[in-house]
N, C-alpha and C. Protein backbone atom coordinates (compact mmCIF):
# COMPACT_ATOMS: atom_id res chain seq x y z
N UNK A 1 -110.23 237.25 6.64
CA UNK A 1 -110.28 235.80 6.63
C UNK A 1 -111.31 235.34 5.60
N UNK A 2 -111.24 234.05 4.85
CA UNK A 2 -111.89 233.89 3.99
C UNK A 2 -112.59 232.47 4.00
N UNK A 3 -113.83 232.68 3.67
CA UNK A 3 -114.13 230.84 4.25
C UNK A 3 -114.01 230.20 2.72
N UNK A 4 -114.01 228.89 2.35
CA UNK A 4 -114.64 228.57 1.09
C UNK A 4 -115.40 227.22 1.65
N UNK A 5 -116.23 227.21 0.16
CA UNK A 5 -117.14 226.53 -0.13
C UNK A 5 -116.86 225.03 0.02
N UNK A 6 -118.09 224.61 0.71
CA UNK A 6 -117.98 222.84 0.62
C UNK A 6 -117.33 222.43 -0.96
N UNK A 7 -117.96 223.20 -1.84
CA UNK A 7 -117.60 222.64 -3.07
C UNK A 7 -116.19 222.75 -3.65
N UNK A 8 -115.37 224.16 -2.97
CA UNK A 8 -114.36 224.03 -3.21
C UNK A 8 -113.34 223.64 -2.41
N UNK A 9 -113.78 223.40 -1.13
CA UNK A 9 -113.09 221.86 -0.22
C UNK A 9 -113.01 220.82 -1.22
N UNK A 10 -114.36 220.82 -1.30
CA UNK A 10 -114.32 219.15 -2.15
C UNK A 10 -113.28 218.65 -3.13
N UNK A 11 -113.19 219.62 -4.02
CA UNK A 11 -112.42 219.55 -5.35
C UNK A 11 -111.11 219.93 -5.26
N UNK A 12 -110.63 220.27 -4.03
CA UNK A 12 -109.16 220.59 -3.53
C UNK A 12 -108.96 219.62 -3.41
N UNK A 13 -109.45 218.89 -2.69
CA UNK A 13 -109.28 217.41 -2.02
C UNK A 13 -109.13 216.48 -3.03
N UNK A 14 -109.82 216.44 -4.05
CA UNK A 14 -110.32 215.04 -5.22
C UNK A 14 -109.53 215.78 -6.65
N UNK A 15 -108.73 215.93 -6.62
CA UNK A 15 -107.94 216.75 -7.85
C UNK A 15 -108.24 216.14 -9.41
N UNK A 16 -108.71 214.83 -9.08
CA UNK A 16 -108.63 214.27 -10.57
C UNK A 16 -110.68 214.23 -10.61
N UNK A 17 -111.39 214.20 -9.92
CA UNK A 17 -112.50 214.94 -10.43
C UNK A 17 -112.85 216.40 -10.60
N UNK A 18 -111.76 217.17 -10.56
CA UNK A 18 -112.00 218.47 -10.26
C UNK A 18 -111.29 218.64 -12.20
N UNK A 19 -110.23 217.95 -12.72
CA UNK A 19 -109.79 218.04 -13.76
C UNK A 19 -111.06 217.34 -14.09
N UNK A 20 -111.59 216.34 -14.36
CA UNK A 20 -113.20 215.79 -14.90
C UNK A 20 -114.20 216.72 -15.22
N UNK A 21 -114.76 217.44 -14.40
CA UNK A 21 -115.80 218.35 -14.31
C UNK A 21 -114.96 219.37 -14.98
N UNK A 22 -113.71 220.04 -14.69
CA UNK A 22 -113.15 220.85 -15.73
C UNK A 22 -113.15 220.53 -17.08
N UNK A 23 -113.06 219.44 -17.48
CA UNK A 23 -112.98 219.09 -19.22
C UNK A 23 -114.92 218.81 -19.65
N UNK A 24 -115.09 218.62 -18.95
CA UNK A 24 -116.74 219.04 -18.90
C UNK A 24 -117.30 219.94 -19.21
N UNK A 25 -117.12 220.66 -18.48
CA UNK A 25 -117.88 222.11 -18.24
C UNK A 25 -116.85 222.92 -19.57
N UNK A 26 -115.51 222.74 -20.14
CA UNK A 26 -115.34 223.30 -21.31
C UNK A 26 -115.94 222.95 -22.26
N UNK A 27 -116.21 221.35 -22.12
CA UNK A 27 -116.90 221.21 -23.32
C UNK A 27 -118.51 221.08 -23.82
N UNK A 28 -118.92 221.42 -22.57
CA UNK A 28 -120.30 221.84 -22.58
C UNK A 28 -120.08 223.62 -23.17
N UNK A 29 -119.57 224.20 -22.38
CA UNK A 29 -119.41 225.56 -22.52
C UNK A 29 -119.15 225.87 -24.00
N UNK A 30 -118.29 225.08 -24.56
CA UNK A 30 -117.68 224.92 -26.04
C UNK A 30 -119.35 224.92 -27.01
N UNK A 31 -120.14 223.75 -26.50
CA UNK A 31 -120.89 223.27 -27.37
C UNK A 31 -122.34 224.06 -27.61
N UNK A 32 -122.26 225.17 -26.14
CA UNK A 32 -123.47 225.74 -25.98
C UNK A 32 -123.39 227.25 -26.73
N UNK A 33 -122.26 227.20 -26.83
CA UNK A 33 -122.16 228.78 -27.43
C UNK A 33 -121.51 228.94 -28.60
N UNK A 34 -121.88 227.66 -28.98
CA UNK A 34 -121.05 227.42 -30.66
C UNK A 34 -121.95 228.23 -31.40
N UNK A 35 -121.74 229.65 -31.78
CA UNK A 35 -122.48 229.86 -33.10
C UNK A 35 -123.87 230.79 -32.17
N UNK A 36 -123.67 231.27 -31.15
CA UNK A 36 -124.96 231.92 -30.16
C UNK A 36 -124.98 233.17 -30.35
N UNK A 37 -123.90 233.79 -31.03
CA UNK A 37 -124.02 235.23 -31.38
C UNK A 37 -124.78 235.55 -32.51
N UNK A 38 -124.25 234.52 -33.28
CA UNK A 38 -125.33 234.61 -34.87
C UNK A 38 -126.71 234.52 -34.74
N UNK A 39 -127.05 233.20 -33.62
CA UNK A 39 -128.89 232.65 -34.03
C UNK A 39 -129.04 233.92 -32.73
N UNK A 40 -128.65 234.45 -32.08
CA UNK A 40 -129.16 235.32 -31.69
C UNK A 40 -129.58 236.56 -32.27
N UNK A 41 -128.59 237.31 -33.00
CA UNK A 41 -128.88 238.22 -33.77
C UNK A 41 -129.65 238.00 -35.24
N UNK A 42 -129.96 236.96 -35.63
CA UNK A 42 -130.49 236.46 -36.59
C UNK A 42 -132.00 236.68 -35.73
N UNK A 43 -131.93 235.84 -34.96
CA UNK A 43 -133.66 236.47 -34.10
C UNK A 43 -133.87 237.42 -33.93
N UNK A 44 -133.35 238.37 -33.02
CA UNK A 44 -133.27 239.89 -32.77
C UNK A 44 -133.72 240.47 -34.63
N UNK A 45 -133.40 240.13 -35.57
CA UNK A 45 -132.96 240.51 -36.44
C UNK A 45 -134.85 240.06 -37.28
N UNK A 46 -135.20 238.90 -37.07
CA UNK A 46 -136.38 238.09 -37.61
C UNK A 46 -137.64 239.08 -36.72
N UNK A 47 -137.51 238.75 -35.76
CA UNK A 47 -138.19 239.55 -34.56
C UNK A 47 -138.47 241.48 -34.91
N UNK A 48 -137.48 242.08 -35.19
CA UNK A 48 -137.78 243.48 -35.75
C UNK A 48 -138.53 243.27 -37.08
N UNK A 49 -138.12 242.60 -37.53
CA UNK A 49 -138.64 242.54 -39.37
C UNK A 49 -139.92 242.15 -39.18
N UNK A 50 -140.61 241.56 -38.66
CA UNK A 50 -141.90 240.83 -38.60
C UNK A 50 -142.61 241.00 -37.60
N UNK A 51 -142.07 241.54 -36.54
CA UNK A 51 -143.10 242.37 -35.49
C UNK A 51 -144.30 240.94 -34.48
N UNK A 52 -145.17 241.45 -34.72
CA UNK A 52 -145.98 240.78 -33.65
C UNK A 52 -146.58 239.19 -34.18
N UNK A 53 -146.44 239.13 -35.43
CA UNK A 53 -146.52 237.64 -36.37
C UNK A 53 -145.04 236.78 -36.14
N UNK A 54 -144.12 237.23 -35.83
CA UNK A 54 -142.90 236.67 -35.56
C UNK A 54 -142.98 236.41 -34.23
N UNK A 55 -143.26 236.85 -33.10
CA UNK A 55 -143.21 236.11 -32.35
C UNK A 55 -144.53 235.13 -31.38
N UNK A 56 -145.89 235.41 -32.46
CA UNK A 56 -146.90 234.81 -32.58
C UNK A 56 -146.01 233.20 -33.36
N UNK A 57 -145.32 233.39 -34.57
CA UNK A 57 -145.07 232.01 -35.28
C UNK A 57 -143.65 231.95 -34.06
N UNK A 58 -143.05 231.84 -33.17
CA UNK A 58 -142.42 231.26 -32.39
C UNK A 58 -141.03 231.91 -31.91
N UNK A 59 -141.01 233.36 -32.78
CA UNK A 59 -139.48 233.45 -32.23
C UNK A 59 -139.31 234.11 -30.69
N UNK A 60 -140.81 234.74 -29.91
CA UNK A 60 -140.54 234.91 -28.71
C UNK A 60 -139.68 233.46 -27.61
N UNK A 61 -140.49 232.19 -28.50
CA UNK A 61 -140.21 231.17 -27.98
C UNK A 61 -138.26 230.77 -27.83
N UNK A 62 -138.22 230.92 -29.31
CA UNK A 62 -136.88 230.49 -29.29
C UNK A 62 -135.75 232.01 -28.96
N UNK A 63 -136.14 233.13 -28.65
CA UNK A 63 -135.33 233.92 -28.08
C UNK A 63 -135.24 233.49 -26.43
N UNK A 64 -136.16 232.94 -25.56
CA UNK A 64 -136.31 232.67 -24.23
C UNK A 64 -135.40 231.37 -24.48
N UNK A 65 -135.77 230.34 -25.44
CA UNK A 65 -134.44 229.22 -25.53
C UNK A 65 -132.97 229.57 -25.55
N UNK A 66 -133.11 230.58 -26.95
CA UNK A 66 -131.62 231.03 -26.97
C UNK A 66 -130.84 231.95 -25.31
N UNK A 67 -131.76 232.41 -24.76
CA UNK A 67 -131.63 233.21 -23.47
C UNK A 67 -130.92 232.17 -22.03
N UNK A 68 -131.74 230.92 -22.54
CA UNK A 68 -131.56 229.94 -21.13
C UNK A 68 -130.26 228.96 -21.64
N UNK A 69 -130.14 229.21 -23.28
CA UNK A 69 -128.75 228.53 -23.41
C UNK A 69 -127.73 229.51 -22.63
N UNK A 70 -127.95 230.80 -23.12
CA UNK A 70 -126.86 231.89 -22.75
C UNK A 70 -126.32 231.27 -21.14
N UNK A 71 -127.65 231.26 -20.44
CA UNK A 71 -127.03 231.17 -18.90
C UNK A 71 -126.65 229.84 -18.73
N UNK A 72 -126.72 228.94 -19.50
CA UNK A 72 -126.57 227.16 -19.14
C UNK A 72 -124.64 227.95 -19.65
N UNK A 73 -124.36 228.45 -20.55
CA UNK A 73 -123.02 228.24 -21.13
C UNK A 73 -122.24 229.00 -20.04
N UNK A 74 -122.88 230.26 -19.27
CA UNK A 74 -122.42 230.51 -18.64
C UNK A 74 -121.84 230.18 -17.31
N UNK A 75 -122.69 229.48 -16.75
CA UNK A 75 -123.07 228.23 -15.63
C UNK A 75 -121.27 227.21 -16.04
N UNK A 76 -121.73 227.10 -17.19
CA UNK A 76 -120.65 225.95 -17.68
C UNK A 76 -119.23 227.03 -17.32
N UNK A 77 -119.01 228.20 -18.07
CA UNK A 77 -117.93 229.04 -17.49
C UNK A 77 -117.86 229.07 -16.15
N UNK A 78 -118.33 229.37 -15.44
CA UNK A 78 -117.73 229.48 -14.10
C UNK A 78 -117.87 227.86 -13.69
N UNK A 79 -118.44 227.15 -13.32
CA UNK A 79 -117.65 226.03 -13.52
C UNK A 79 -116.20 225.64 -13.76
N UNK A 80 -115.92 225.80 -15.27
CA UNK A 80 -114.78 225.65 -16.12
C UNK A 80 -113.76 226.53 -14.94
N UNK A 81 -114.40 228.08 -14.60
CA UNK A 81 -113.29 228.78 -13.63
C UNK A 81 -112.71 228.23 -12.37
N UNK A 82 -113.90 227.91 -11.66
CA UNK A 82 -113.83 227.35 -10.32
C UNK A 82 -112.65 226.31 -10.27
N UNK A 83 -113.15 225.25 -10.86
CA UNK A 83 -111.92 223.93 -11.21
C UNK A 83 -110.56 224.24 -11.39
N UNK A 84 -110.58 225.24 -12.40
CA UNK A 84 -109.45 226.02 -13.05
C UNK A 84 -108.53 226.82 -12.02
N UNK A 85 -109.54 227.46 -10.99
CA UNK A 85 -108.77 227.92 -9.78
C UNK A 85 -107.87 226.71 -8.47
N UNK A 86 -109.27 226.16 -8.27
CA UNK A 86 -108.84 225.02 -7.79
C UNK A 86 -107.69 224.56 -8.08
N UNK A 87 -107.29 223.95 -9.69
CA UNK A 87 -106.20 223.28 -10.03
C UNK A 87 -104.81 224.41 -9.81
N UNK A 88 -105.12 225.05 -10.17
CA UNK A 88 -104.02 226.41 -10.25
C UNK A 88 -103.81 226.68 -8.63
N UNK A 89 -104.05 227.30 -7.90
CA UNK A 89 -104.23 226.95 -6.52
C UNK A 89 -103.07 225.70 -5.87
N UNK A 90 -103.77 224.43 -6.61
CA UNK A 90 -102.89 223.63 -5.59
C UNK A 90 -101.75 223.08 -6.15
N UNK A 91 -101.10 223.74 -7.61
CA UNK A 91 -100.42 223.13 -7.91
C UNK A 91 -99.19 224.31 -7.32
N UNK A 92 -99.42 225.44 -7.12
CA UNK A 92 -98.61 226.88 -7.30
C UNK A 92 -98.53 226.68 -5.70
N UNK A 93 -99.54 225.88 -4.71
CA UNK A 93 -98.78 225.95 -3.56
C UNK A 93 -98.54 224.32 -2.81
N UNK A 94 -97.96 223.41 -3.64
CA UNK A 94 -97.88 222.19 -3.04
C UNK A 94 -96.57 221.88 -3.58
């Protein structure tokens, strides 16, 4: 037996905020990981070359930024899933 979530009660129920927060959360997800493989490895990349002056001038900083985008975009994916189930879900059994 399987329980679900208040949240995915909720959004069973309210179908046209559940498509809302779905076009959301893609396009957050879209916007956060535009281009996150590059400035990542570009740091990784700044960070070896320059050693302990590189992340004295800031790139420890902006690798912990680039790190908390990673999980915000991810956040935004499952999101994007959840909804996505939701919608799929009630259209395949109504």
């Amino acid at each position: 037996m399987t329980t679900q979530s208040k949240l995915y009660v909720w959004l069973a129920a309210h179908r046209v905020w559940a498509f809302v927060l779905l076009t959301l959360s893609f396009l957050a997800f879209a916007s956060l990981s535009l281009d996150l493989a590059r400035v990542l490895i570009a740091n990784a990349e700044y960070i070896s070359s320059y050693g302990w002056q590189a992340l004295l001038d800031g790139g420890l900083q902006q690798f912990l930024e680039i790190c908390l985008k990673c999980a915000l975009a991810m956040l935004c994916y499952l999101s994007f899933k959840l909804c996505e189930h939701v919608l799929i879900h009630r259209l395949a059994h109504k």
